[in-house]
C-alpha atoms as a PDB file:
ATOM      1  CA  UNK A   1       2.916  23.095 -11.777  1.00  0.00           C
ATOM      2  CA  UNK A   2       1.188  21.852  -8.464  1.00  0.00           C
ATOM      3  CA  UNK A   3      -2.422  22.484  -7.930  1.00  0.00           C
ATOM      4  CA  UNK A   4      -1.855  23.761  -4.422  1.00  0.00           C
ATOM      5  CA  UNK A   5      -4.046  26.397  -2.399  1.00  0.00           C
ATOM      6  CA  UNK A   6      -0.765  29.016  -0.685  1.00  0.00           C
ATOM      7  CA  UNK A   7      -1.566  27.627   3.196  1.00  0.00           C
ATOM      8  CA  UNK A   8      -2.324  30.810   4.607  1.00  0.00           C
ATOM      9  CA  UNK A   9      -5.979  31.373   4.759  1.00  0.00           C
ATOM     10  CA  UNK A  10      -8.146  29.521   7.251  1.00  0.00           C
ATOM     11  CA  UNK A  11     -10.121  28.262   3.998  1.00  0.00           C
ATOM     12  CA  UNK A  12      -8.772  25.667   2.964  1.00  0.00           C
ATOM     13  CA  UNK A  13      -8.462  24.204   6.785  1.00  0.00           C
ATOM     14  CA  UNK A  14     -12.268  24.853   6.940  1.00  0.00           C
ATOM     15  CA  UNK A  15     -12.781  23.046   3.144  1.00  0.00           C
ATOM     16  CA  UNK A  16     -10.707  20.072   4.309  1.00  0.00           C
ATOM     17  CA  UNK A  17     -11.857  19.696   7.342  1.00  0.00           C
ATOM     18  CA  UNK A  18     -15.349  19.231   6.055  1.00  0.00           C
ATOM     19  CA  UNK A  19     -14.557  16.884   2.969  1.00  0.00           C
ATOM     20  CA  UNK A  20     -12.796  14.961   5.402  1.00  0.00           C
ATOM     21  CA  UNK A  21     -15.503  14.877   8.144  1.00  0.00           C
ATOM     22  CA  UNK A  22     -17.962  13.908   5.064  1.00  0.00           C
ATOM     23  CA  UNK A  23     -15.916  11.333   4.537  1.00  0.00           C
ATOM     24  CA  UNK A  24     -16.171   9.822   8.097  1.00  0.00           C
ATOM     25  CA  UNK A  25     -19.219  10.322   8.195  1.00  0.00           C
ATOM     26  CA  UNK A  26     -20.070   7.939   5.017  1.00  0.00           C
ATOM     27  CA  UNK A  27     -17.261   5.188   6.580  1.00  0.00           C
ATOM     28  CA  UNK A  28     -19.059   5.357   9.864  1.00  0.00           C
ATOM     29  CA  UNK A  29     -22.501   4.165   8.279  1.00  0.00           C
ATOM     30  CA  UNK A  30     -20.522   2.338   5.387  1.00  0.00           C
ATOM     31  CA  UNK A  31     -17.810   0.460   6.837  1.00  0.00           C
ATOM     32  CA  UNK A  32     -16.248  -0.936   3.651  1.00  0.00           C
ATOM     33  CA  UNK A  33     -16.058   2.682   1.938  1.00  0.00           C
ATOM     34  CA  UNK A  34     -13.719   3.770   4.196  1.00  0.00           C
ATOM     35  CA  UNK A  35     -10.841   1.369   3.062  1.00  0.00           C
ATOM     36  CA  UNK A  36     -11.085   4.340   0.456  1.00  0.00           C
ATOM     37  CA  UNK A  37     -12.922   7.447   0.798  1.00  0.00           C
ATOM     38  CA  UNK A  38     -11.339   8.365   3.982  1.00  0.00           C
ATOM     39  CA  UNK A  39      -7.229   7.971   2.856  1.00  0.00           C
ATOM     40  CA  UNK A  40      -8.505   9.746  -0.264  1.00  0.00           C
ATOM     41  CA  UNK A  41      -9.961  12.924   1.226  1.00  0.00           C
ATOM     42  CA  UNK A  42      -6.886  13.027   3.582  1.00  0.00           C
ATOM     43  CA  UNK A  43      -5.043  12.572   0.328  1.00  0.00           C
ATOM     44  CA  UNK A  44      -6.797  15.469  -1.576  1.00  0.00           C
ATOM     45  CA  UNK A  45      -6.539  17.705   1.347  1.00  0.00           C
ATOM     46  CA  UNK A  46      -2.963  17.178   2.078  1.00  0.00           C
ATOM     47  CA  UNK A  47      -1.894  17.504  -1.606  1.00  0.00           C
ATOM     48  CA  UNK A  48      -4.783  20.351  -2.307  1.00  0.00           C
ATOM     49  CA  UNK A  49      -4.277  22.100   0.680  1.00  0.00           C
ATOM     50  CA  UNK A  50      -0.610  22.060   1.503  1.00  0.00           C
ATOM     51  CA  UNK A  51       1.840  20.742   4.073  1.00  0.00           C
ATOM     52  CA  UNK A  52       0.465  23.164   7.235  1.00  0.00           C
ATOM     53  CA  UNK A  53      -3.247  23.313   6.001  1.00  0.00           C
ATOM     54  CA  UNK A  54      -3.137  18.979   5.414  1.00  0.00           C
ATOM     55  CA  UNK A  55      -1.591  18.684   8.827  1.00  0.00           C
ATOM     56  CA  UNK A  56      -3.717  20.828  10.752  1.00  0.00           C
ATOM     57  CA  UNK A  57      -6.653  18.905   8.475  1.00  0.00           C
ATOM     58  CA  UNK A  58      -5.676  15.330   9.519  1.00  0.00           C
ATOM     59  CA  UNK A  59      -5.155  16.264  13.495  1.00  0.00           C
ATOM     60  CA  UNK A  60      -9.100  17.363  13.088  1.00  0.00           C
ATOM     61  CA  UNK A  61      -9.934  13.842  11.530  1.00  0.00           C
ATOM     62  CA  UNK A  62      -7.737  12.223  14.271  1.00  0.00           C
ATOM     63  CA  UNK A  63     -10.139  13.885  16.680  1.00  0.00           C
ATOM     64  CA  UNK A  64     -12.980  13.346  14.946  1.00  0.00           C
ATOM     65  CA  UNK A  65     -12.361   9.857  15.036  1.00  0.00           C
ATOM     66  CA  UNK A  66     -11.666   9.838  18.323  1.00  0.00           C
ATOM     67  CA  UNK A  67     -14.850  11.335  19.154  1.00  0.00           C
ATOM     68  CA  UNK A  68     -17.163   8.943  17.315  1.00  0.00           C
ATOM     69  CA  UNK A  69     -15.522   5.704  18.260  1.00  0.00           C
ATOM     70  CA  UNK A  70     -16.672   5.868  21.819  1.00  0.00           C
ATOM     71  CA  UNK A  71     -13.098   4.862  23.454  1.00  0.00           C
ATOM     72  CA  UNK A  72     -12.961   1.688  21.296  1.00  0.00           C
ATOM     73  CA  UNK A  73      -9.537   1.230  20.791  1.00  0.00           C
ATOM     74  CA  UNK A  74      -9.053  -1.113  18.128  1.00  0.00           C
ATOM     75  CA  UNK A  75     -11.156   0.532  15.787  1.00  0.00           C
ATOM     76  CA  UNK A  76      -9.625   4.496  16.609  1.00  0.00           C
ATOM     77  CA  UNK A  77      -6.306   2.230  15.597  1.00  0.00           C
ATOM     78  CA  UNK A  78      -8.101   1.164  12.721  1.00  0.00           C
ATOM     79  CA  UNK A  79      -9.210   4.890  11.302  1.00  0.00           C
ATOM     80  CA  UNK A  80      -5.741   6.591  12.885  1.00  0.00           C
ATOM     81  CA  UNK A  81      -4.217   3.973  10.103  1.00  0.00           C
ATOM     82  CA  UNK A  82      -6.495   4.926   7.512  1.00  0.00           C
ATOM     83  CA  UNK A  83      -5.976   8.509   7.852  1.00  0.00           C
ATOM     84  CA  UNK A  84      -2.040   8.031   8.615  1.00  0.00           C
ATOM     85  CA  UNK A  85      -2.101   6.267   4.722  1.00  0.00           C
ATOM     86  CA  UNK A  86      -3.744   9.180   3.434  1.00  0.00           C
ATOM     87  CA  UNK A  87      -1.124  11.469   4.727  1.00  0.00           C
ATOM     88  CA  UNK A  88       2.091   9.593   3.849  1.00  0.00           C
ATOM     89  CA  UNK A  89       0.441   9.050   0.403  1.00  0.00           C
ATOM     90  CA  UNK A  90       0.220  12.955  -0.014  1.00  0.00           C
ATOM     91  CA  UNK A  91       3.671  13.114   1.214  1.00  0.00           C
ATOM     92  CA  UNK A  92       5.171  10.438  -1.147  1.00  0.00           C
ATOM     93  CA  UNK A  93       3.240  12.099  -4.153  1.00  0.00           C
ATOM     94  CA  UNK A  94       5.019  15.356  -3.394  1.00  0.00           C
ATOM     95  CA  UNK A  95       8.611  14.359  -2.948  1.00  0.00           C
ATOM     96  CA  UNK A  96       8.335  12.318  -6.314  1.00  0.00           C
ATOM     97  CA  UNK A  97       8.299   8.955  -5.015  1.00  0.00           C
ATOM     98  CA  UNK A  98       8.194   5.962  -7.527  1.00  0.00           C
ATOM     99  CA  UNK A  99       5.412   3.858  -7.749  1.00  0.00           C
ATOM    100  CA  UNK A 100       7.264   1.142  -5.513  1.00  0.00           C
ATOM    101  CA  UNK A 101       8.808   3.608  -2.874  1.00  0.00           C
ATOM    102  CA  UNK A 102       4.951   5.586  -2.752  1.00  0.00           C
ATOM    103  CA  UNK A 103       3.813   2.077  -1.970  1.00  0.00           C
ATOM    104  CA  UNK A 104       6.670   0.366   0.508  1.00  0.00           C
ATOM    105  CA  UNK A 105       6.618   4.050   2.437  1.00  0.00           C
ATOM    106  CA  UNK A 106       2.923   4.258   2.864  1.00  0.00           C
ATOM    107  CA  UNK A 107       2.186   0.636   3.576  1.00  0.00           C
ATOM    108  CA  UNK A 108       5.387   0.217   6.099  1.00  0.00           C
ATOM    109  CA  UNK A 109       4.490   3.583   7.864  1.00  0.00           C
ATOM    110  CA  UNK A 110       0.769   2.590   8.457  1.00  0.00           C
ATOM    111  CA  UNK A 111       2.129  -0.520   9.513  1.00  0.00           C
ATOM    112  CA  UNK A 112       4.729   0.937  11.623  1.00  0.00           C
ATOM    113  CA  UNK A 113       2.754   3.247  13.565  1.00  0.00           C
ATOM    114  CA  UNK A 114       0.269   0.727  14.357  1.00  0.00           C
ATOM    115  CA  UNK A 115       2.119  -1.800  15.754  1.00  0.00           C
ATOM    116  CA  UNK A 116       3.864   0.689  18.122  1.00  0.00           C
ATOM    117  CA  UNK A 117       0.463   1.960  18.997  1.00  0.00           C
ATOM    118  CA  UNK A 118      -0.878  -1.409  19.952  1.00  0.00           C
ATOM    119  CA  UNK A 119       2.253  -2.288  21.328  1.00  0.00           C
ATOM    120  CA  UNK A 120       2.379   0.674  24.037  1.00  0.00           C
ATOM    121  CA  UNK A 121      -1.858   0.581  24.292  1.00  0.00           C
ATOM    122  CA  UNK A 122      -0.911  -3.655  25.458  1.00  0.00           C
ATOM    123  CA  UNK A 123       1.481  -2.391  27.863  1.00  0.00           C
ATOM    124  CA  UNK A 124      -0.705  -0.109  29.691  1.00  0.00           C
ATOM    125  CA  UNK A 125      -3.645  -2.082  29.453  1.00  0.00           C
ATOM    126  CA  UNK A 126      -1.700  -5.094  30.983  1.00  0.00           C
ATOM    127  CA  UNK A 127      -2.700  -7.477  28.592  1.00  0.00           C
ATOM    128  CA  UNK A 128      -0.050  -9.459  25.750  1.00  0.00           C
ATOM    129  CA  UNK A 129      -0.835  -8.513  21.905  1.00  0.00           C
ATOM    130  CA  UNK A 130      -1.748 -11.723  21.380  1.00  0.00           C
ATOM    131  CA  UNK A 131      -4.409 -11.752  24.157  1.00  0.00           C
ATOM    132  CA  UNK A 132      -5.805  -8.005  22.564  1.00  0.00           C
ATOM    133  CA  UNK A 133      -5.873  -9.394  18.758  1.00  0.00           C
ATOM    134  CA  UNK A 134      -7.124 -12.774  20.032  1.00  0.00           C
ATOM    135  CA  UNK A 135     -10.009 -11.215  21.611  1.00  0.00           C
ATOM    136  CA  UNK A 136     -11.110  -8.839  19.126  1.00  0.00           C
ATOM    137  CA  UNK A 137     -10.934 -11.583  16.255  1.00  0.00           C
ATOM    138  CA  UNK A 138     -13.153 -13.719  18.519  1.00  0.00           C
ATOM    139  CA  UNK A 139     -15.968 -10.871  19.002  1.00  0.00           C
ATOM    140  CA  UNK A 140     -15.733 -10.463  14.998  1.00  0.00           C
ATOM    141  CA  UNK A 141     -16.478 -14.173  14.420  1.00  0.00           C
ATOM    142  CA  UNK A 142     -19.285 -14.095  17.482  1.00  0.00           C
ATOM    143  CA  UNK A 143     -20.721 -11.240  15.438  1.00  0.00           C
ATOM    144  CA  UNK A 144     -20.373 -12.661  12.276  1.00  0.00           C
ATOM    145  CA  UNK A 145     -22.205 -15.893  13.432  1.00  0.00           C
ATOM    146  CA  UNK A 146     -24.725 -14.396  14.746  1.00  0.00           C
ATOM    147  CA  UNK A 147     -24.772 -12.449  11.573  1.00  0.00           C
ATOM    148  CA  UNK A 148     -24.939 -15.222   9.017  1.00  0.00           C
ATOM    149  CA  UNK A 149     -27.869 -17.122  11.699  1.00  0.00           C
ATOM    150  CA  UNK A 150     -29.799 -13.925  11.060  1.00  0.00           C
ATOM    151  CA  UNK A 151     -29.615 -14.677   7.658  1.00  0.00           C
ATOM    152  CA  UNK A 152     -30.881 -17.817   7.214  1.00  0.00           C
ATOM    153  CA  UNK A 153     -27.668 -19.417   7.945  1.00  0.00           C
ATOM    154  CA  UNK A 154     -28.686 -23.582   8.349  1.00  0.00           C
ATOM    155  CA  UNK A 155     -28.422 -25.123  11.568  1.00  0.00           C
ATOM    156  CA  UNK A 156     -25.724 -27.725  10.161  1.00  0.00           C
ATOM    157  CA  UNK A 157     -23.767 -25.223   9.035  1.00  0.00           C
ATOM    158  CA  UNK A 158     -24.239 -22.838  12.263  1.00  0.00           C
ATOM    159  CA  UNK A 159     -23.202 -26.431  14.243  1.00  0.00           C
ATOM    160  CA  UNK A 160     -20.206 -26.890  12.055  1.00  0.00           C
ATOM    161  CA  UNK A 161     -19.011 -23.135  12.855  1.00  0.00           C
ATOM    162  CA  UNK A 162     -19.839 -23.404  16.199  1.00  0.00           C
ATOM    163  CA  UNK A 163     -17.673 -26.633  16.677  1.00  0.00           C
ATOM    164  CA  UNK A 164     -15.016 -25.132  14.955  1.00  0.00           C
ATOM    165  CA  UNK A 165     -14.585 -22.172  16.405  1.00  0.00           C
ATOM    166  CA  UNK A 166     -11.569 -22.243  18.565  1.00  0.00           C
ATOM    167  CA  UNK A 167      -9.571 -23.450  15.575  1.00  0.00           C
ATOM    168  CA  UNK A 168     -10.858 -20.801  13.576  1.00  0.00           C
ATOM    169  CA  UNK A 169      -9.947 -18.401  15.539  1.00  0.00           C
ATOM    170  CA  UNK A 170      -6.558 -19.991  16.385  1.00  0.00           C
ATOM    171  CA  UNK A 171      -5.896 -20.367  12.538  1.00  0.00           C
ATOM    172  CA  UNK A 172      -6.623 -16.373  11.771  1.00  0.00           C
ATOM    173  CA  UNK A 173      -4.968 -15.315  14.505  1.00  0.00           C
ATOM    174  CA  UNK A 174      -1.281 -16.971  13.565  1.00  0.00           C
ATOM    175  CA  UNK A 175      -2.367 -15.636  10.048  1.00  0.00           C
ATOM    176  CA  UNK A 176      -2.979 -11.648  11.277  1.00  0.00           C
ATOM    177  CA  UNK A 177       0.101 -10.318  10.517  1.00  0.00           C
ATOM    178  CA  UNK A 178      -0.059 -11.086   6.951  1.00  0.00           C
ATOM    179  CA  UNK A 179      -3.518 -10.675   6.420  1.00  0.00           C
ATOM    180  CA  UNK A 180      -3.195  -6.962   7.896  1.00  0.00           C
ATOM    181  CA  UNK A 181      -0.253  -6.605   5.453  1.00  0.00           C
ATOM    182  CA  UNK A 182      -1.700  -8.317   2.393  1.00  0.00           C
ATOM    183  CA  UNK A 183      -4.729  -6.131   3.184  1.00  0.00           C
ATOM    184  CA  UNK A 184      -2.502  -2.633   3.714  1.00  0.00           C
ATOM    185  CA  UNK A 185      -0.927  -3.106   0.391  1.00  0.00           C
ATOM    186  CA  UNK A 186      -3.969  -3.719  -1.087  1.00  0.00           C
ATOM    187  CA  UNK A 187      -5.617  -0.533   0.028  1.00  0.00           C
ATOM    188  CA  UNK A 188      -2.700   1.535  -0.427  1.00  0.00           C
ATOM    189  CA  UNK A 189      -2.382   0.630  -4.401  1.00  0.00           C
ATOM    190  CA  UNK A 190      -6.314   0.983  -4.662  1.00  0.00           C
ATOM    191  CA  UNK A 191      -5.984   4.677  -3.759  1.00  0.00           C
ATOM    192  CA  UNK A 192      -3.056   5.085  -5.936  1.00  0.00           C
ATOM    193  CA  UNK A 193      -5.174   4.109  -8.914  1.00  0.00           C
ATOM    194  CA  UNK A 194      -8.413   6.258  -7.482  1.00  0.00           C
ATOM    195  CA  UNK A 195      -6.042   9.001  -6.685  1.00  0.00           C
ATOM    196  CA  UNK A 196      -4.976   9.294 -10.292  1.00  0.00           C
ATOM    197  CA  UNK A 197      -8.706   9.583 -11.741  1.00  0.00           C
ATOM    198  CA  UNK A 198      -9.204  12.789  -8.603  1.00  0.00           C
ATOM    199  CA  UNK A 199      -6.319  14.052 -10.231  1.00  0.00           C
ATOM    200  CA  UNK A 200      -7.666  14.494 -13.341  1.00  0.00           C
ATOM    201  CA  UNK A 201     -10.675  15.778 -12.538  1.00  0.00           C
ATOM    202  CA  UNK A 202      -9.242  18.171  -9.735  1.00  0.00           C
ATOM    203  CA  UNK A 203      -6.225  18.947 -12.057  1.00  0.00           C
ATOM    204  CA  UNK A 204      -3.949  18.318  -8.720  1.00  0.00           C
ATOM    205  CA  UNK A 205      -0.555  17.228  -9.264  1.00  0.00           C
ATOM    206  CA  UNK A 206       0.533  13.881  -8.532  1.00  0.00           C
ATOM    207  CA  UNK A 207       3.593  12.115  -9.273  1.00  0.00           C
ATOM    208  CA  UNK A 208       2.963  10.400 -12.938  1.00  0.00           C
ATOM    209  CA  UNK A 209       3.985   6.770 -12.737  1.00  0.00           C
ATOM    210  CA  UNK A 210       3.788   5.978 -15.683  1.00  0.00           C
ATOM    211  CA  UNK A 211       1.709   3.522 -17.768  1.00  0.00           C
ATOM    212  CA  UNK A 212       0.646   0.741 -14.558  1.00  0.00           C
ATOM    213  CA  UNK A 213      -0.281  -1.644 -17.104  1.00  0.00           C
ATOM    214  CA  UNK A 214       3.425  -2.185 -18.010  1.00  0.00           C
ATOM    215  CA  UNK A 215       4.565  -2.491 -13.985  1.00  0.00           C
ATOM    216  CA  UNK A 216       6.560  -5.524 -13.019  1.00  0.00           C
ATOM    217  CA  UNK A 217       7.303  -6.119  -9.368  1.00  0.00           C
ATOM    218  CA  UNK A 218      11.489  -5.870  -8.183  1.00  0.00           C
ATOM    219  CA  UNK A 219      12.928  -9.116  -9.423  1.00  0.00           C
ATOM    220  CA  UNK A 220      14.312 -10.152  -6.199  1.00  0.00           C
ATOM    221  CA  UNK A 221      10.825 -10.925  -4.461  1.00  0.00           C
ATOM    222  CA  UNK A 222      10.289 -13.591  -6.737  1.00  0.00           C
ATOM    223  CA  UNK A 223      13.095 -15.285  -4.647  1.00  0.00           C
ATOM    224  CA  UNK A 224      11.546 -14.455  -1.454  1.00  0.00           C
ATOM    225  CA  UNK A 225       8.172 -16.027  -2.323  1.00  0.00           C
ATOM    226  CA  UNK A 226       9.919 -19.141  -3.348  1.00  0.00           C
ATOM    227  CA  UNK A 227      11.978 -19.423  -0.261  1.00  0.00           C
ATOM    228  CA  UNK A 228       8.589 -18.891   1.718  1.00  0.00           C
ATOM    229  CA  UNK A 229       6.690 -21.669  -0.447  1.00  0.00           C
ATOM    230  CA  UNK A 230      10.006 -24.184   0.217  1.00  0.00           C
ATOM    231  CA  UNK A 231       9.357 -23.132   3.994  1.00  0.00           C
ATOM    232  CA  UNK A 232       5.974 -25.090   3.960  1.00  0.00           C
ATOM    233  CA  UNK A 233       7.381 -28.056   2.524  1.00  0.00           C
ATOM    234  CA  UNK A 234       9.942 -28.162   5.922  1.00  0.00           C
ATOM    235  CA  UNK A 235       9.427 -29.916   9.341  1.00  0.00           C
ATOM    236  CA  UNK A 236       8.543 -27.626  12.323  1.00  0.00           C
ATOM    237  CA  UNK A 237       5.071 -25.690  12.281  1.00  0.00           C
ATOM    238  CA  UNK A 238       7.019 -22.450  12.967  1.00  0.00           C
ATOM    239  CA  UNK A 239       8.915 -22.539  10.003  1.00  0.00           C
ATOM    240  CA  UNK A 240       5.825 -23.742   7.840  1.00  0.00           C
ATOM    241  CA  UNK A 241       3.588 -20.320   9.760  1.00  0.00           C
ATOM    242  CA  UNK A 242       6.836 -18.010   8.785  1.00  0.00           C
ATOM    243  CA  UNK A 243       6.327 -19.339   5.101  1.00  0.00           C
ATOM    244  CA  UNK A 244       2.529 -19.531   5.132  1.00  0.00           C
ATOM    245  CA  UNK A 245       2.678 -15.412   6.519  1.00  0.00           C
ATOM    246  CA  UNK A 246       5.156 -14.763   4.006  1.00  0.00           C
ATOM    247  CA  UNK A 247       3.196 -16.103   1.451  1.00  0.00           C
ATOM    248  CA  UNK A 248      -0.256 -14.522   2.066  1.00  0.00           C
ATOM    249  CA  UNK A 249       1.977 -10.978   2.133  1.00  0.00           C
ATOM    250  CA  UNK A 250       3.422 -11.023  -1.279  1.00  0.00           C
ATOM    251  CA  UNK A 251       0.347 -12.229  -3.064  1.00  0.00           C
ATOM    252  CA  UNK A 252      -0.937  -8.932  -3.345  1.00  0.00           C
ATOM    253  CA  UNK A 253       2.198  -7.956  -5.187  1.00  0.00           C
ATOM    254  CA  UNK A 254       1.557 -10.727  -7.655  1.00  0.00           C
ATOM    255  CA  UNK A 255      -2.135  -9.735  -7.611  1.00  0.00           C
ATOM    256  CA  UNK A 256      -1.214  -6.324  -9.089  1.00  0.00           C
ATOM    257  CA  UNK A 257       1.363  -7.877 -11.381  1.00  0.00           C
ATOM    258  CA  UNK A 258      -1.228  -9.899 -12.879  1.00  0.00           C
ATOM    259  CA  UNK A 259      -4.034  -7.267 -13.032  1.00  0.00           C
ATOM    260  CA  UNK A 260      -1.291  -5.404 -14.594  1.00  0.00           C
ATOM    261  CA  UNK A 261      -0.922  -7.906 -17.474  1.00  0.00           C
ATOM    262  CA  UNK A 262      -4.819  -8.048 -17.579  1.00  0.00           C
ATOM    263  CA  UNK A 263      -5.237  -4.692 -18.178  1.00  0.00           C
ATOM    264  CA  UNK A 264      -2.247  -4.307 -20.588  1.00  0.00           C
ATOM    265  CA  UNK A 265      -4.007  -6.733 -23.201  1.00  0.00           C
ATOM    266  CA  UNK A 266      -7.255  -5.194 -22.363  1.00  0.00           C
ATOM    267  CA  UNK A 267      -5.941  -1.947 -23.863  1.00  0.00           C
ATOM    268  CA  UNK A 268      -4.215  -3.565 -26.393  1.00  0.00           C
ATOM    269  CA  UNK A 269      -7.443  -5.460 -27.494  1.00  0.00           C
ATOM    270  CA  UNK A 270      -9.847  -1.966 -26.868  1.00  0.00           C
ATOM    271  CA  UNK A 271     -11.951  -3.692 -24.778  1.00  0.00           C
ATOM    272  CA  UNK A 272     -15.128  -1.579 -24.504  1.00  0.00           C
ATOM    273  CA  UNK A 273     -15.246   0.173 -20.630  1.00  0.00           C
ATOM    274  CA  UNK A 274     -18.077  -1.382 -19.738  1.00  0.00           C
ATOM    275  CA  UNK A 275     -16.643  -5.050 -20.580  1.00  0.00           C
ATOM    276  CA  UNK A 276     -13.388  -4.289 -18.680  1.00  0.00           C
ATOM    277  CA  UNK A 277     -15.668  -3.780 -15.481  1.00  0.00           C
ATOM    278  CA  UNK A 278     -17.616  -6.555 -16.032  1.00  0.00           C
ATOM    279  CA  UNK A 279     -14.576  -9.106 -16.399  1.00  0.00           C
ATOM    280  CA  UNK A 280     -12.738  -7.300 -13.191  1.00  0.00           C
ATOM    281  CA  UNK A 281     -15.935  -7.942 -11.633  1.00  0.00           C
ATOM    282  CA  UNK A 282     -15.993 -11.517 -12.192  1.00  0.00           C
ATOM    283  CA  UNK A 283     -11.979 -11.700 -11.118  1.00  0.00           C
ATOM    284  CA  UNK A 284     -12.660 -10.133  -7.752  1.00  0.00           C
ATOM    285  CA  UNK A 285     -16.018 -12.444  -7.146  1.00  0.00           C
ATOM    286  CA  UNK A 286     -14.457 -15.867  -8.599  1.00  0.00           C
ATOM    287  CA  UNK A 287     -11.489 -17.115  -6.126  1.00  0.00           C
ATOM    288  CA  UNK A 288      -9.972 -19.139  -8.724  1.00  0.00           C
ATOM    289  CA  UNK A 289      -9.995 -16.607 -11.474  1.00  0.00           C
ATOM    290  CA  UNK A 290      -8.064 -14.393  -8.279  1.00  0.00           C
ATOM    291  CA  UNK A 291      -5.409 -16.808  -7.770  1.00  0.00           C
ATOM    292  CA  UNK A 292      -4.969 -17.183 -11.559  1.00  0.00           C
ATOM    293  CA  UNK A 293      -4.160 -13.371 -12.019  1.00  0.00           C
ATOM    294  CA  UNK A 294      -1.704 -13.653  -8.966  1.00  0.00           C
ATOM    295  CA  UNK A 295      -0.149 -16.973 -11.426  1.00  0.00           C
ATOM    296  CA  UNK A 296      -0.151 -14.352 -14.325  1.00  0.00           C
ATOM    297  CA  UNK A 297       2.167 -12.118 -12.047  1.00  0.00           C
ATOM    298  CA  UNK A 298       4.609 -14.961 -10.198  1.00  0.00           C
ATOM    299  CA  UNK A 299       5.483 -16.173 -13.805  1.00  0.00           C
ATOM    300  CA  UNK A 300       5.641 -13.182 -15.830  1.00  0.00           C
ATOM    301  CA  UNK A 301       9.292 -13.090 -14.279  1.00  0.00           C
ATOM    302  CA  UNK A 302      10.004 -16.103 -16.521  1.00  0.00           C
ATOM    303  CA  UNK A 303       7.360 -15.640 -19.169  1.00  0.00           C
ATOM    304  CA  UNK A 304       7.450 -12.275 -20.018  1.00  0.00           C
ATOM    305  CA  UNK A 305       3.632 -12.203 -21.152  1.00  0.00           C
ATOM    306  CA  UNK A 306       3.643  -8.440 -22.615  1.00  0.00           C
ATOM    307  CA  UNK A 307       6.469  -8.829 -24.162  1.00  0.00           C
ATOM    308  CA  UNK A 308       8.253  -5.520 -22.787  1.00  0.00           C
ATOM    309  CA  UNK A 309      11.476  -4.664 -23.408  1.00  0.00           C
ATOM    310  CA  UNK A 310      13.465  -4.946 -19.884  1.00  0.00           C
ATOM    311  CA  UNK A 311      13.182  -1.291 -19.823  1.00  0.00           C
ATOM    312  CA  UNK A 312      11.895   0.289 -16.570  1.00  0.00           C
ATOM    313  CA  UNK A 313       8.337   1.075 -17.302  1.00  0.00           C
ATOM    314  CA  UNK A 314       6.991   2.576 -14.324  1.00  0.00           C
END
């Protein structure tokens, strides 16, 4: 049976409200935490607290946010998003979601929602999309310059960056849409697999599903990436940026796949804890080592590297 305060009592608003606000607190001083601390305590608090309670919970972050951002738009996008995932995460965990639906609703509402928002925010601000993304990108790279030159960066290399920088910046922002949803999926199965360690501490129900060791991505995609990787092969540089996007999307998929198989014959070999870590480590740190897990998952359509029986496993 669900873990679930009733709703009724002003309590659990007032709990939730202030693991949440700890939460943005630690994501406004540690930017990178908040790809996960802050969906999660939106998570816990929707799922903990109940439907009314979780609502009235993430309209407090939403103003919270909106408070300590200063009127920067972008980035109250950027936490709205966040704390959207956490919500429709809580929401696919209680209607019983599978693994892929939990994923494809979170992701594509986050995704969703934001592009609407930036859509009506460019209309009223009287500037394209492409002007709004194509300015922010360029104040990241000014900052992270300036960044690097602060730390020790060489001259040469500084030069080389500097000389570079409108195609840089012309190059990332063609590839934004599928970074932002390579990126989205990514954080969206990160908290699934966080979410299922807080539930087993909290003894909160979630959806169980399943052993994710033995998931295999929908058959069908494998078509799509191939179609994408012909596209690059093709004359005309919009057809070759439609493949390239397409690409960069479903990698994560494959990522997972692959990490999937990783961690399937780490169990099945006992691998101490401590090991595992260590050789996830070096997968995230080493690029090659990245794209060969992502191999691991495009071919275990053909290849079958578990071995599994065809059943559905997740």
């Amino acid at each position: 049976m669900p873990h679930k305060d009733s709703g009724k009592s002003a309590g659990g608003i007032i709990a939730g409200v202030a693991i949440t606000g700890a939460a943005i607190a630690v994501s406004n001083f540690l930017p990178f935490t908040c790809f996960f601390i802050l969906p999660l305590s939106i998570l816990y608090s929707r799922v903990r607290f109940g439907r009314k309670n979780g609502t009235a919970i993430t309209l407090a972050a939403l103003i919270l946010v909106c408070v300590i951002s200063r009127g920067v738009v972008l980035d109250i996008f950027f936490f709205f998003g966040l704390i959207f995932l956490g919500y429709t995460m809580g929401e696919s965990f209680e209607r019983k979601f599978s693994v892929e639906k939990t994923v494809l609703y979170s992701a594509g509402s986050v995704l969703g929602a934001f592009g609407l928002g930036l859509f009506f925010y460019s209309v009223q601000s009287g500037s394209g999309i492409v002007q709004l993304v194509t300015e922010h990108v360029s104040r990241n790279l000014e900052f992270t310059l300036k960044l690097y030159e602060n730390m020790g960066m060489s001259k040469e290399s500084a030069l080389i960056f500097s000389e570079n920088f409108d195609r840089i910046l012309h190059d990332m922002v063609r590839l934004i849409p599928s970074m932002v949803v390579a990126l989205t999926l990514f954080v969206v199965w990160m908290n699934l697999l966080f979410s299922r360690s807080l539930s087993t501490v909290n003894r909160l129900f979630y959806t169980e599903f399943g052993f994710l060791n033995r998931w295999k991505a929908p058959e069908p995609i494998v078509w799509v990436a191939i179609a994408c990787g012909l596209m690059l092969l093709l004359p005309g540089g919009g057809l070759r940026l439609i493949g390239l996007n397409g690409l960069i999307a479903l990698m994560p998929i494959y990522f997972f796949q692959g990490i999937a198989i990783v961690s399937f014959y780490f169990e099945k070999k006992r691998f101490p804890r401590f090991l595992k870590i260590f050789m996830y480590t070096i997968i995230v740190i080493q690029q090659m080592l990245l794209f060969v897990v992502i191999g691991l998952g495009f071919f275990d359509m053909w290849l079958n590297f578990r071995k599994l029986d065809g059943k559905k496993v997740n």
